[in-house]
N, C-alpha and C. Protein backbone atom coordinates (compact mmCIF):
# COMPACT_ATOMS: atom_id res chain seq x y z
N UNK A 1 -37.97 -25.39 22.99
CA UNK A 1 -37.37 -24.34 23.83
C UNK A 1 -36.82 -23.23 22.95
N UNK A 2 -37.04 -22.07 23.31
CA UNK A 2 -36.51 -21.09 22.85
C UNK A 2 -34.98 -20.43 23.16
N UNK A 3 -34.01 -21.09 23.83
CA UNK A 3 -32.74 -20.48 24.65
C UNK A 3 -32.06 -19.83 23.64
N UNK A 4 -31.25 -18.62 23.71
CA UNK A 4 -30.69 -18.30 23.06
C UNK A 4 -31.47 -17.48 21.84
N UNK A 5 -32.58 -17.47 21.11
CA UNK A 5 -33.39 -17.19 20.26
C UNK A 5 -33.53 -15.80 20.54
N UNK A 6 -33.07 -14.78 20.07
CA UNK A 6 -32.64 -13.56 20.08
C UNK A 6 -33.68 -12.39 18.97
N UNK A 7 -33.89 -13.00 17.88
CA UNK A 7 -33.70 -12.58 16.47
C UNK A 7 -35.27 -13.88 16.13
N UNK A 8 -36.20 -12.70 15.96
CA UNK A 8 -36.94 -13.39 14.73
C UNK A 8 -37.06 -13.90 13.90
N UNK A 9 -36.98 -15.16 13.48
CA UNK A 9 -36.67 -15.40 12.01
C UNK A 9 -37.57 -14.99 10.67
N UNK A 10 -38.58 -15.12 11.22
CA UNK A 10 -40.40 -14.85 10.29
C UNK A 10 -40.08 -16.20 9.71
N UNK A 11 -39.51 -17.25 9.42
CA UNK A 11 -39.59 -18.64 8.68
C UNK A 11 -39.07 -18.03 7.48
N UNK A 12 -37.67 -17.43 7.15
CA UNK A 12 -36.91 -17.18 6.19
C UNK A 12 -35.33 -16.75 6.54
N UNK A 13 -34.59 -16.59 5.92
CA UNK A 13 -32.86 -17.01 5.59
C UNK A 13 -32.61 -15.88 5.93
N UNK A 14 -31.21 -15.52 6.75
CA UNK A 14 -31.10 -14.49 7.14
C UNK A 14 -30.71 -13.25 6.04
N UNK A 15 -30.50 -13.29 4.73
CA UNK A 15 -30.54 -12.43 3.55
C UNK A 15 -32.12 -11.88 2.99
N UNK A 16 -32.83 -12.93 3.39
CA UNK A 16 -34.21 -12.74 2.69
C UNK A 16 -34.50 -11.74 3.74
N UNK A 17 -34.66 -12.22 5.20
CA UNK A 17 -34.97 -11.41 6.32
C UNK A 17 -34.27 -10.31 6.17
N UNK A 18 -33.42 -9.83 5.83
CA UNK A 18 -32.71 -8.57 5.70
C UNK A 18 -33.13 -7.57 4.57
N UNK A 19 -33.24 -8.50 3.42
CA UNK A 19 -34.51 -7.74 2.45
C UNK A 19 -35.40 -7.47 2.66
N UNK A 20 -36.60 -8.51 3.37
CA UNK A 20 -37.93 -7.57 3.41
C UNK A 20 -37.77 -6.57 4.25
N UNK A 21 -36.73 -6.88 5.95
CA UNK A 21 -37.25 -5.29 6.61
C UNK A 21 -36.84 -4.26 5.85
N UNK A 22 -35.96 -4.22 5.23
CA UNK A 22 -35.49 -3.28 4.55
C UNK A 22 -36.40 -2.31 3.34
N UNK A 23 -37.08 -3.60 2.76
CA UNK A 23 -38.02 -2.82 1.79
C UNK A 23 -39.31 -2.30 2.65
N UNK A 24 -39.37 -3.30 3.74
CA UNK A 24 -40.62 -2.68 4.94
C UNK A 24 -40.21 -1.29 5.30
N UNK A 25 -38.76 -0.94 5.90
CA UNK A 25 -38.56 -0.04 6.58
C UNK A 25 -38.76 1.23 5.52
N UNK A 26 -38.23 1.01 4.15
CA UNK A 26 -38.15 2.13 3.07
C UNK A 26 -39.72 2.41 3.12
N UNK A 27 -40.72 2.10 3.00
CA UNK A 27 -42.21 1.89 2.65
C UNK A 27 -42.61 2.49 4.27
N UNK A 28 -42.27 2.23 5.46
CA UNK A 28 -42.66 2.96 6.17
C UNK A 28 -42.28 4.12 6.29
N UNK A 29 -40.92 4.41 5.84
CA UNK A 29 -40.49 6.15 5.94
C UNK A 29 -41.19 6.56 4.85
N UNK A 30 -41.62 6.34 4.02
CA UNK A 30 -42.18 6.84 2.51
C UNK A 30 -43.63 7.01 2.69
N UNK A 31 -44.21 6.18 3.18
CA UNK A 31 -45.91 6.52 3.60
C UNK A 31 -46.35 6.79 5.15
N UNK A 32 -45.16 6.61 6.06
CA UNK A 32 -45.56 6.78 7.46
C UNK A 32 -46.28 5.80 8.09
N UNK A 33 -46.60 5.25 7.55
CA UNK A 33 -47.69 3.83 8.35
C UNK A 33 -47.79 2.74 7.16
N UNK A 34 -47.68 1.59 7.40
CA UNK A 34 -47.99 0.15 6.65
C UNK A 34 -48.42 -0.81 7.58
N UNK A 35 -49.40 -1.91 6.93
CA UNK A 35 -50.30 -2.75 7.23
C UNK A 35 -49.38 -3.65 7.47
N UNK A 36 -49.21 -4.42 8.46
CA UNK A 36 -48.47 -5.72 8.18
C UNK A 36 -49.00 -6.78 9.58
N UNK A 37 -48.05 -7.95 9.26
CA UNK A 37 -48.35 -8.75 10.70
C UNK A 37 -47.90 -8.27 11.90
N UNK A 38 -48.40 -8.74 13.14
CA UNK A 38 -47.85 -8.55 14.17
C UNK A 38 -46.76 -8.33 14.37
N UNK A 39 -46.13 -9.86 14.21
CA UNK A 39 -44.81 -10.53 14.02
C UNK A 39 -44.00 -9.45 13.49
N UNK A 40 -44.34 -9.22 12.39
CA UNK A 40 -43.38 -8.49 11.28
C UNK A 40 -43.38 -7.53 11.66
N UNK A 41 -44.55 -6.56 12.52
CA UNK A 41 -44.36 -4.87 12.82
C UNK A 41 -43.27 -4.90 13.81
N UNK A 42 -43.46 -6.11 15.03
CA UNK A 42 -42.83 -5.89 15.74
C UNK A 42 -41.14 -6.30 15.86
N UNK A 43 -41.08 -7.04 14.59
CA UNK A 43 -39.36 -7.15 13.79
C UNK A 43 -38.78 -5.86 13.36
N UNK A 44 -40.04 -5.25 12.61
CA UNK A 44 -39.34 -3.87 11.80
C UNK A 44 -39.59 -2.75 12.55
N UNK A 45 -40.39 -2.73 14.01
CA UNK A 45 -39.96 -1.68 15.08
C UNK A 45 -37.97 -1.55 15.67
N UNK A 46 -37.72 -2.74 15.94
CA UNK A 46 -36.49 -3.25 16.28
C UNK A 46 -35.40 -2.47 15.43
N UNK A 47 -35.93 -3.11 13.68
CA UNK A 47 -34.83 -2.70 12.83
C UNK A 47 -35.01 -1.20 12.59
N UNK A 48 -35.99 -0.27 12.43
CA UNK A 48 -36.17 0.94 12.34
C UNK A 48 -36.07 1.75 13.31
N UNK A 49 -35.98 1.66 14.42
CA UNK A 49 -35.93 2.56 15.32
C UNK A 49 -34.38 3.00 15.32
N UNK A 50 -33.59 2.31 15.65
CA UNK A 50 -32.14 2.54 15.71
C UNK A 50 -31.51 3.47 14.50
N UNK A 51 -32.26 3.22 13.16
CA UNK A 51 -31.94 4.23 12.29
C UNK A 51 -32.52 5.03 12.17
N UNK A 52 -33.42 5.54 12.85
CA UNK A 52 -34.10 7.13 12.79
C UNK A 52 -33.27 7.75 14.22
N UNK A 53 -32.66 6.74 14.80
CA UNK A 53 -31.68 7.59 16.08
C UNK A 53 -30.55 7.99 15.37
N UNK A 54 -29.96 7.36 14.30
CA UNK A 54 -28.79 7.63 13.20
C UNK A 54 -29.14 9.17 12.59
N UNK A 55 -30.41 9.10 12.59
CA UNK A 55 -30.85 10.21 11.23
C UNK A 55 -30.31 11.84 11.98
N UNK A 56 -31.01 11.36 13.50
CA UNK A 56 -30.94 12.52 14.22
C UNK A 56 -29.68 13.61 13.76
N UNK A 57 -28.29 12.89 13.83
CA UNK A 57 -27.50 13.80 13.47
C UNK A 57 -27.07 13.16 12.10
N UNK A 58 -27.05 14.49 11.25
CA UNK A 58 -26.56 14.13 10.06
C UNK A 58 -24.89 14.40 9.71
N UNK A 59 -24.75 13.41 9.63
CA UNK A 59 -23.27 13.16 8.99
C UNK A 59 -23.11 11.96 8.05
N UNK A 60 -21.97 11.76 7.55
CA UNK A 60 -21.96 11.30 6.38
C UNK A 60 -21.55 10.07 6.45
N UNK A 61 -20.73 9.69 7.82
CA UNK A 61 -21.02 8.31 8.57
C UNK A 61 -22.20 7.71 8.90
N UNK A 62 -22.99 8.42 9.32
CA UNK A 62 -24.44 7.98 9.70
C UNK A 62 -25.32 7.76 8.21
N UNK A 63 -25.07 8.51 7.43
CA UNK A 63 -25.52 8.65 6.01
C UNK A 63 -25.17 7.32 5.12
N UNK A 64 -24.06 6.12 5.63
CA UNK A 64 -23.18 5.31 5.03
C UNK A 64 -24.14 4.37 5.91
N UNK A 65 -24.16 4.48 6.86
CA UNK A 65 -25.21 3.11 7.86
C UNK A 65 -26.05 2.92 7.69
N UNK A 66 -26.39 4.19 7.66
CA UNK A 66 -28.56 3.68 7.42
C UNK A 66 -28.37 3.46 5.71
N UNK A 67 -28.16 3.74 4.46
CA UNK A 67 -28.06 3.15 3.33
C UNK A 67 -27.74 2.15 3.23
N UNK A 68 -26.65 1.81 4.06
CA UNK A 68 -26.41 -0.14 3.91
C UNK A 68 -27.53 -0.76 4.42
N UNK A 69 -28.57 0.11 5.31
CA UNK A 69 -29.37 -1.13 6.11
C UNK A 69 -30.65 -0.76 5.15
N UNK A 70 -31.26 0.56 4.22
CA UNK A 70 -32.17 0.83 4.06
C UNK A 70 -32.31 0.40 2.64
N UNK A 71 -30.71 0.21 1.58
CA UNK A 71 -30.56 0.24 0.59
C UNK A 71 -31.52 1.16 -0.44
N UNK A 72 -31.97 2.37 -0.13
CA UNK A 72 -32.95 2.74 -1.00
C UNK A 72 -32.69 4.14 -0.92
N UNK A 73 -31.81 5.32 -1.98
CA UNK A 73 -31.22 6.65 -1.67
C UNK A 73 -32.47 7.48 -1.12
N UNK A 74 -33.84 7.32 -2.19
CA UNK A 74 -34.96 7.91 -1.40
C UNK A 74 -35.47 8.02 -0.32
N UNK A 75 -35.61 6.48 0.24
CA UNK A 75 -35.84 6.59 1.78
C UNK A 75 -34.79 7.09 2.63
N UNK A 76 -33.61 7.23 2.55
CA UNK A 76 -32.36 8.09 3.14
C UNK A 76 -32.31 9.11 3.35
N UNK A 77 -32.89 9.74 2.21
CA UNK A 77 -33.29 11.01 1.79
C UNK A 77 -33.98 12.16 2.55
N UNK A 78 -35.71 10.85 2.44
CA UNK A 78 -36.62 11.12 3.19
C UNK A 78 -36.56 11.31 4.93
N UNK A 79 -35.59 9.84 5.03
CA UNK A 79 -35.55 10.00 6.70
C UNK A 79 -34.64 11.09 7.26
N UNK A 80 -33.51 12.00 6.62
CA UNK A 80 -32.82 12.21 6.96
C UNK A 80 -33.33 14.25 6.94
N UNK A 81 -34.47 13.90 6.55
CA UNK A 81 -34.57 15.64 5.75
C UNK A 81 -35.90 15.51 6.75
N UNK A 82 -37.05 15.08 6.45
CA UNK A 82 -38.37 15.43 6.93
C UNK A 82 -38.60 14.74 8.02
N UNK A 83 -38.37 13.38 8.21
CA UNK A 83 -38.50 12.33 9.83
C UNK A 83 -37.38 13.11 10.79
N UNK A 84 -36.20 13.38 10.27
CA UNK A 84 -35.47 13.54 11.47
C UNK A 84 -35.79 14.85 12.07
N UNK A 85 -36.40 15.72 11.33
CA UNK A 85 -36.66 16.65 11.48
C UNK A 85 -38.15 16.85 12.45
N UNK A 86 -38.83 16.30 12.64
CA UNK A 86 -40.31 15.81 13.50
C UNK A 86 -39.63 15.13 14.73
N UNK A 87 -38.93 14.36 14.47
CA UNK A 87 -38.63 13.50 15.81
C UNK A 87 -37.45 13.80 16.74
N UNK A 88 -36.77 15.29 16.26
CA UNK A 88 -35.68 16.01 17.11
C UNK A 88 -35.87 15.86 18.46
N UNK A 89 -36.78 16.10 19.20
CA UNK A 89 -37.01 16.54 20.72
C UNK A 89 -37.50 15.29 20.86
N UNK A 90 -38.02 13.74 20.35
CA UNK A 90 -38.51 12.88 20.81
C UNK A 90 -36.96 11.83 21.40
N UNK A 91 -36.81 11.51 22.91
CA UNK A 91 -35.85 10.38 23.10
C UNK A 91 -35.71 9.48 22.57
N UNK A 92 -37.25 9.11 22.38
CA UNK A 92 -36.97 7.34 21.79
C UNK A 92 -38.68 7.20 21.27
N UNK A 93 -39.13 5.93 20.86
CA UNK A 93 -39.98 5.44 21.00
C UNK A 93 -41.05 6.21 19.61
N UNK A 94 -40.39 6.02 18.71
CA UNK A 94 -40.71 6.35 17.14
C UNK A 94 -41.52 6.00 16.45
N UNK A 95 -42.20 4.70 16.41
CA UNK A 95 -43.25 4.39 15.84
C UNK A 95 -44.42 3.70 17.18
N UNK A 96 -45.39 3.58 16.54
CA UNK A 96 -46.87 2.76 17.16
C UNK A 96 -47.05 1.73 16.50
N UNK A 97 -47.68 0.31 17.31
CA UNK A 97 -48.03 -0.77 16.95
C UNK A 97 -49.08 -0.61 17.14
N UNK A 98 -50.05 -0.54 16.43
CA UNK A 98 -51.75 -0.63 16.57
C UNK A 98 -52.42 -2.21 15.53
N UNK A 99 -53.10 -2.73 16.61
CA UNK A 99 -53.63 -4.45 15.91
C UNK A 99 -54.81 -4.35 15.68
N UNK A 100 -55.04 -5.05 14.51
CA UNK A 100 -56.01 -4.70 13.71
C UNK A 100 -57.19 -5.59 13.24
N UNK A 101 -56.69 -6.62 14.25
CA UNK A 101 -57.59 -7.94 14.01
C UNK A 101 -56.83 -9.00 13.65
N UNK A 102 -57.61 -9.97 12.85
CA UNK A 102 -57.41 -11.02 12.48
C UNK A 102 -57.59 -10.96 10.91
N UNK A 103 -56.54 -11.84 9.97
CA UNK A 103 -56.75 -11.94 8.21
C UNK A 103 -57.57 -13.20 8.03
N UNK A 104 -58.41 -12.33 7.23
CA UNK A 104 -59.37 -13.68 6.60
C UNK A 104 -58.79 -14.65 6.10
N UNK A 105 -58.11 -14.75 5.29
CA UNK A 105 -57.62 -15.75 4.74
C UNK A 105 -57.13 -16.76 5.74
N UNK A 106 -55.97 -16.63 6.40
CA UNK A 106 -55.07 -17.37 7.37
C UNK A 106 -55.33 -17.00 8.89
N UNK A 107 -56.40 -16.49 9.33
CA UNK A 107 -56.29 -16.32 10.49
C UNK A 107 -55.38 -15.38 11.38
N UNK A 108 -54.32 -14.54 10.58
CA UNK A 108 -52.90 -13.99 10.96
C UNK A 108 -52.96 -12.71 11.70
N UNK A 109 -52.81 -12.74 13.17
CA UNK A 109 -52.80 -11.15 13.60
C UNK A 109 -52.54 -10.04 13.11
N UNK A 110 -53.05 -9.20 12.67
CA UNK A 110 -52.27 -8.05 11.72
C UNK A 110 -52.72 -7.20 12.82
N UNK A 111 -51.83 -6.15 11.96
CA UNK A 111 -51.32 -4.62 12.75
C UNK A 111 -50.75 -3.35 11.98
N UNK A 112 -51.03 -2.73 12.34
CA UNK A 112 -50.64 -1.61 11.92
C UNK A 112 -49.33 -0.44 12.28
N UNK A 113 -48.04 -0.76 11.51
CA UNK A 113 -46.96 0.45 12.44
C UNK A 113 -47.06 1.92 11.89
N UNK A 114 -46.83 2.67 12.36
CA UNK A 114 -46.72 3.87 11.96
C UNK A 114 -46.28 4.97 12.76
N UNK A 115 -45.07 5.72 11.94
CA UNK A 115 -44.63 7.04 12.82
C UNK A 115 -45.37 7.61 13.95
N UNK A 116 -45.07 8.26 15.16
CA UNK A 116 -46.10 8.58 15.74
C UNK A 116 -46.39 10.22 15.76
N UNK A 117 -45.15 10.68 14.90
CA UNK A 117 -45.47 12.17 14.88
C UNK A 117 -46.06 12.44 13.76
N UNK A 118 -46.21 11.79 12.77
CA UNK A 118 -47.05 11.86 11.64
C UNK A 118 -48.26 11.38 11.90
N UNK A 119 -49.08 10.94 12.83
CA UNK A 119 -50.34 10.93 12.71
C UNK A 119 -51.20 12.04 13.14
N UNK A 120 -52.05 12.34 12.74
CA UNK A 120 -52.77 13.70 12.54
C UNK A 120 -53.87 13.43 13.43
N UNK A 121 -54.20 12.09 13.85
CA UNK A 121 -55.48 11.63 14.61
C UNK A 121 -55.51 11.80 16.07
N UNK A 122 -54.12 11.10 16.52
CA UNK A 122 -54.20 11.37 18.18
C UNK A 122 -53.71 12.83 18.41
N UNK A 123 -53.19 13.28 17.62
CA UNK A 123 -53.04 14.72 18.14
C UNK A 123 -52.15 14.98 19.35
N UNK A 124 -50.92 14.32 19.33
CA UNK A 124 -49.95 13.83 20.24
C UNK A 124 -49.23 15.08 20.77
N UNK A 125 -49.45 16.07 20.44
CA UNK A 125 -48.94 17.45 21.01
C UNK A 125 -49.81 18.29 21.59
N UNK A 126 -50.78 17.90 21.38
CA UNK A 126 -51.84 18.57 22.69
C UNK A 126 -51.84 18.08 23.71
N UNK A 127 -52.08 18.90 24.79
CA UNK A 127 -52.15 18.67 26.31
C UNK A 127 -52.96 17.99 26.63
N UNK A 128 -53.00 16.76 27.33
CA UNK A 128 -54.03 16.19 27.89
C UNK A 128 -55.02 16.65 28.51
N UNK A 129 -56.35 15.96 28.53
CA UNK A 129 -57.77 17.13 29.44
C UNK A 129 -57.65 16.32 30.95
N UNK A 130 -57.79 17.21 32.09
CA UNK A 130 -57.89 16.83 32.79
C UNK A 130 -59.02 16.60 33.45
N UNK A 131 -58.87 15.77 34.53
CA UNK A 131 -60.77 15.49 35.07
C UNK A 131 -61.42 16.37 35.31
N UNK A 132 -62.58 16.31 35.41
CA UNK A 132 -63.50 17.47 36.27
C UNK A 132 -63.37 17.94 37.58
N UNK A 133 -62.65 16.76 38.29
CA UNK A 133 -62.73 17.21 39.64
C UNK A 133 -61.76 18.20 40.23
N UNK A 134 -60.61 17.71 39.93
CA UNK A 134 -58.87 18.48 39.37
C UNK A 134 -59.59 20.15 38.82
N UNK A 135 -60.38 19.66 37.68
CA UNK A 135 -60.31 21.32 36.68
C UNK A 135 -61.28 22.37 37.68
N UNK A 136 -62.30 21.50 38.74
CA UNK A 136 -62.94 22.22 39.31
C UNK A 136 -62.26 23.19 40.73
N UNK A 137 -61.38 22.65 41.14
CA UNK A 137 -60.37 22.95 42.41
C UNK A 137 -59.94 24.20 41.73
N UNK A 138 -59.20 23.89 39.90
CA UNK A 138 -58.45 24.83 40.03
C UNK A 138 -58.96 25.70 39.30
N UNK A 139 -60.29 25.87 39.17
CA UNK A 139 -61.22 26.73 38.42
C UNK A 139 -61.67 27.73 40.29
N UNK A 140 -61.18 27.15 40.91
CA UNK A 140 -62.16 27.70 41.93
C UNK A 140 -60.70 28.95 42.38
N UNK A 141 -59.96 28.13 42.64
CA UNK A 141 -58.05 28.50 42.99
C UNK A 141 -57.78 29.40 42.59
N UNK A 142 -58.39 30.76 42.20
CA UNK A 142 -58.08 31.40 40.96
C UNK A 142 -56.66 32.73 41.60
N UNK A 143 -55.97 32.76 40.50
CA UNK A 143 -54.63 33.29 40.80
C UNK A 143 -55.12 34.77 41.51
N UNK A 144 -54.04 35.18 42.28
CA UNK A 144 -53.97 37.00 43.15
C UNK A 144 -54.04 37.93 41.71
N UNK A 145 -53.47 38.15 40.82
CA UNK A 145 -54.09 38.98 39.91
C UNK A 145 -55.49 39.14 39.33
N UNK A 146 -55.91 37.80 39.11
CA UNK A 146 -57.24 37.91 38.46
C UNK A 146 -58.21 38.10 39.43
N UNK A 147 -58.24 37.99 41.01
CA UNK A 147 -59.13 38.12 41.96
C UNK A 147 -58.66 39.90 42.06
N UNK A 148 -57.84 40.28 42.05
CA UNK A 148 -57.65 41.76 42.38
C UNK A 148 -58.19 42.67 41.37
N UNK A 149 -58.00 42.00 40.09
CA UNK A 149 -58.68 42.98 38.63
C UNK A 149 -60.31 42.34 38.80
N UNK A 150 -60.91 41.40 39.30
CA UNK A 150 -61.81 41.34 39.41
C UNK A 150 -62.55 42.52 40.63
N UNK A 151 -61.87 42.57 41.52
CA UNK A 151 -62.03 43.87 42.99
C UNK A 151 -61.97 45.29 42.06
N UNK A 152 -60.96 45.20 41.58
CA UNK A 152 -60.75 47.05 40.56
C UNK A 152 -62.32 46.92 40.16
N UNK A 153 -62.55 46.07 39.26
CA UNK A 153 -64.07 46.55 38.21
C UNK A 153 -65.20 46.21 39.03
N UNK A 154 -65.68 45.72 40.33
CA UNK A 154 -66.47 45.73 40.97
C UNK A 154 -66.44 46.95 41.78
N UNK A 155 -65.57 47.57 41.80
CA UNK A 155 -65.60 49.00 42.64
C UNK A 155 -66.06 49.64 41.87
N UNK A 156 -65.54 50.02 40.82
CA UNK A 156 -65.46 51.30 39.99
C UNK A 156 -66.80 50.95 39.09
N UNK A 157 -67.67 49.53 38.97
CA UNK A 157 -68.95 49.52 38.91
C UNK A 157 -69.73 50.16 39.66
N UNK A 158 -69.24 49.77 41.51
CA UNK A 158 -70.03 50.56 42.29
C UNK A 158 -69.82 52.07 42.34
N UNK A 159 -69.00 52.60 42.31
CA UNK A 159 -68.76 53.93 42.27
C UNK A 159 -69.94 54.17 40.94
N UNK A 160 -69.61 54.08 40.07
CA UNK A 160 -70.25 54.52 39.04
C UNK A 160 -71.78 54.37 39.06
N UNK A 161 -72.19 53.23 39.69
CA UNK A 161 -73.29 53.80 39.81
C UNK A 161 -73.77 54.34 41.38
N UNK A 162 -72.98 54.44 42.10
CA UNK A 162 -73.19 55.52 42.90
C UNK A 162 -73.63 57.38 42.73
N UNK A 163 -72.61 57.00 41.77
CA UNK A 163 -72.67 58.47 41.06
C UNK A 163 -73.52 58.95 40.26
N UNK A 164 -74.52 57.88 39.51
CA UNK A 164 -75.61 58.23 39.09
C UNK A 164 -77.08 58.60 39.90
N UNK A 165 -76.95 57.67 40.84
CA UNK A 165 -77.76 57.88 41.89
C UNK A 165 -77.84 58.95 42.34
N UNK A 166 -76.84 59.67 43.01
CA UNK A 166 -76.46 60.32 43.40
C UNK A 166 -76.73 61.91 42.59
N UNK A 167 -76.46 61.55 41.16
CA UNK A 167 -76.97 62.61 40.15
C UNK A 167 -78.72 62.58 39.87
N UNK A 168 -79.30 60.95 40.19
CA UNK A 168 -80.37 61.76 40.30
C UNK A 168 -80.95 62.37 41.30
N UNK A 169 -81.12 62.08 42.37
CA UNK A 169 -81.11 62.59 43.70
C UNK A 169 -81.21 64.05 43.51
N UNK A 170 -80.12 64.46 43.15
CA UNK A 170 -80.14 66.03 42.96
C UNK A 170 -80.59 66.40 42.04
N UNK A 171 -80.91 65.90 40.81
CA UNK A 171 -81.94 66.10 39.32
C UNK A 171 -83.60 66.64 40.64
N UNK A 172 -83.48 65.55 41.27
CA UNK A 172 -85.21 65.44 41.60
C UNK A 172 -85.54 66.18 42.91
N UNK A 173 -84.12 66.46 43.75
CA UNK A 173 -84.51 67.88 44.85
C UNK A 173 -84.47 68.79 43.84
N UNK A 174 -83.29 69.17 42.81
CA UNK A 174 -83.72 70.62 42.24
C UNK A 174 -85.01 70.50 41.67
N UNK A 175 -85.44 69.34 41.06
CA UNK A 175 -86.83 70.08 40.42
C UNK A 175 -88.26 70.15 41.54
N UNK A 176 -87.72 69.40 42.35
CA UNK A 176 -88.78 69.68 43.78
C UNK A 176 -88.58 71.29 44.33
N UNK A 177 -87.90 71.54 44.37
CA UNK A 177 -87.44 72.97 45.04
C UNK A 177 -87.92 74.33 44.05
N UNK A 178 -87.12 73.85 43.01
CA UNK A 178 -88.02 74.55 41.27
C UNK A 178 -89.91 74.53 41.74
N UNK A 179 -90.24 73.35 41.89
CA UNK A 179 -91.93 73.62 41.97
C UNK A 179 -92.23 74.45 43.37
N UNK A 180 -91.73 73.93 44.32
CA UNK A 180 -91.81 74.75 45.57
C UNK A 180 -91.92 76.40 45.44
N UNK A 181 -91.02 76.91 45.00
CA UNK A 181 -90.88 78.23 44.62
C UNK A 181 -91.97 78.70 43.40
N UNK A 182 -92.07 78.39 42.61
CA UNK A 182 -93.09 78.30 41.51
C UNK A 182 -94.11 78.20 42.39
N UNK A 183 -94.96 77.38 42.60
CA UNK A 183 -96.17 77.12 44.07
C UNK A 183 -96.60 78.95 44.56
N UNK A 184 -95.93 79.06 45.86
CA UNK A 184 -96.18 80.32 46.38
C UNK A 184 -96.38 81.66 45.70
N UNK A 185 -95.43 81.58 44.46
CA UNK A 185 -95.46 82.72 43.83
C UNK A 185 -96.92 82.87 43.28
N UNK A 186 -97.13 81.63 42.44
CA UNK A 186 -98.49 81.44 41.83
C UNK A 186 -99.68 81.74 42.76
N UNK A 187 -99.49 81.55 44.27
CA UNK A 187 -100.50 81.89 44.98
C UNK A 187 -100.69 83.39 45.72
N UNK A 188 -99.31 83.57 45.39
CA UNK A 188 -98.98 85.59 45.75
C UNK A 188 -100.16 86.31 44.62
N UNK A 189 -99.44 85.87 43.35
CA UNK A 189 -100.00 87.01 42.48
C UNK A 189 -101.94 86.68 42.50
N UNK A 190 -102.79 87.43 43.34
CA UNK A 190 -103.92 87.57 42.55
C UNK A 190 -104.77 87.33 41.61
N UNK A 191 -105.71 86.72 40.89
CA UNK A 191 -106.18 86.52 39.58
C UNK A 191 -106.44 87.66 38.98
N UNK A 192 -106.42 87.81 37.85
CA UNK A 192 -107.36 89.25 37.31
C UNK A 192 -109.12 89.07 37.16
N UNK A 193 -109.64 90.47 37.83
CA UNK A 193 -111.04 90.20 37.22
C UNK A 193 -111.84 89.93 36.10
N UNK A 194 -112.51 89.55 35.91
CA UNK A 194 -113.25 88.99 34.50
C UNK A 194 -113.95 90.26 34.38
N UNK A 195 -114.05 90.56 32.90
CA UNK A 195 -114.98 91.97 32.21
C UNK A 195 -115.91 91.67 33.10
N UNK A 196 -117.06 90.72 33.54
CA UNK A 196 -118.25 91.11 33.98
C UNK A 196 -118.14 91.29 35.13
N UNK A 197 -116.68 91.08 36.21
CA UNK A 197 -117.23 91.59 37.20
C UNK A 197 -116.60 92.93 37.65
N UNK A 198 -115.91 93.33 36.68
CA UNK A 198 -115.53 95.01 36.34
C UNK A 198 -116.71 95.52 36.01
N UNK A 199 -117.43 95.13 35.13
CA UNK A 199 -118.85 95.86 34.71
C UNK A 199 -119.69 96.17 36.06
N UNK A 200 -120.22 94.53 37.14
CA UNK A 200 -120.38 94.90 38.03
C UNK A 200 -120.59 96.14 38.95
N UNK A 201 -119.02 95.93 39.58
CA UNK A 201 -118.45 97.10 40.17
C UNK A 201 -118.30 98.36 39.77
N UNK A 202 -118.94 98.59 38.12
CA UNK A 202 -118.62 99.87 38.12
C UNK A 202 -120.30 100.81 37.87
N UNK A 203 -120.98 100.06 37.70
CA UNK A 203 -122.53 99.50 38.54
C UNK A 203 -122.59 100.39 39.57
């Protein structure tokens, strides 16, 4: 039975257990992600989370807590300058447990913890995509400005080419009207006679 069983032991003394998370926790603020067991990620989620809520505000009380628990000035350092600084606007929920299989050797669940604002892969600050069906509604939905600037440039397309039309139209009566007049005149004036039939006539 488990009653009362609060606290992981991993099958070591409660000093030893206090050392490794500790050197675990320094090694995860220092590289952002480490390989470990299940078991163990999910011990040193427990012990690490509560001190990156410490980090948030810096003071020199908080600066005295997390060193007793981290024992390591670098990782203090680190969490207190560059982690706390990524995880300002996050409430809670600081690292990822990702499992990674099984160890050859022993059979042993392993896993993987790691910061979640330091990973570069999920891309955790981009907006989620939404479905097709959702994006199609609101692809269709389209806002009163953009339907009205769409109305402006469909007019003033049509106008415009109204107005060409319209310019040729009158390009092609004036030059109809131009030949019209040209026409009659050409048939007013007379030809001139040819020398031979002046010679003719004077015959």
């Amino acid at each position: 039975m488990r009653h009362g069983k609060k606290i992981a032991h991993l099958g070591r003394t409660n000093t030893h257990r206090k050392a490794m998370l500790a050197n675990m926790a320094s090694s995860l603020i220092d590289h952002k992600r480490i390989q470990t067991t299940v078991a163990r990620a999910k011990a040193l989620k427990q012990f690490v989370e509560p001190l990156i809520t410490r980090a948030k505000e810096d003071s020199t009380h908080n600066r005295r807590v997390v060193f007793r628990a981290l024992r390591d000035k670098h990782a203090v350092t680190e969490l207190f300058r560059t982690v706390a600084e990524k995880v300002a606007d996050r409430p809670g929920g600081y690292t990822r447990i990702v499992k990674m299989g099984n160890r050859l050797g022993d059979n042993a669940s392993m896993a993987l913890i790691e910061l979640v604002d330091f990973n570069e892969v999920y891309e955790t600050n981009k907006p989620k995509k939404k479905s097709r069906r959702r994006g199609a509604k609101k692809a269709t939905s389209a806002p009163a400005d953009t339907i009205a600037k769409q109305e402006e440039v469909a007019e003033t397309v049509v106008e415009e080419t109204t107005e060409t039309v319209v310019e040729e139209k009158t390009d092609a009566v004036a030059e109809e009207t131009t030949a019209a007049k040209a026409a009659p005149e050409q048939a007013e004036t007379p030809a001139e006679p040819s020398a031979e039939e002046k010679d003719n006539k004077g015959e």
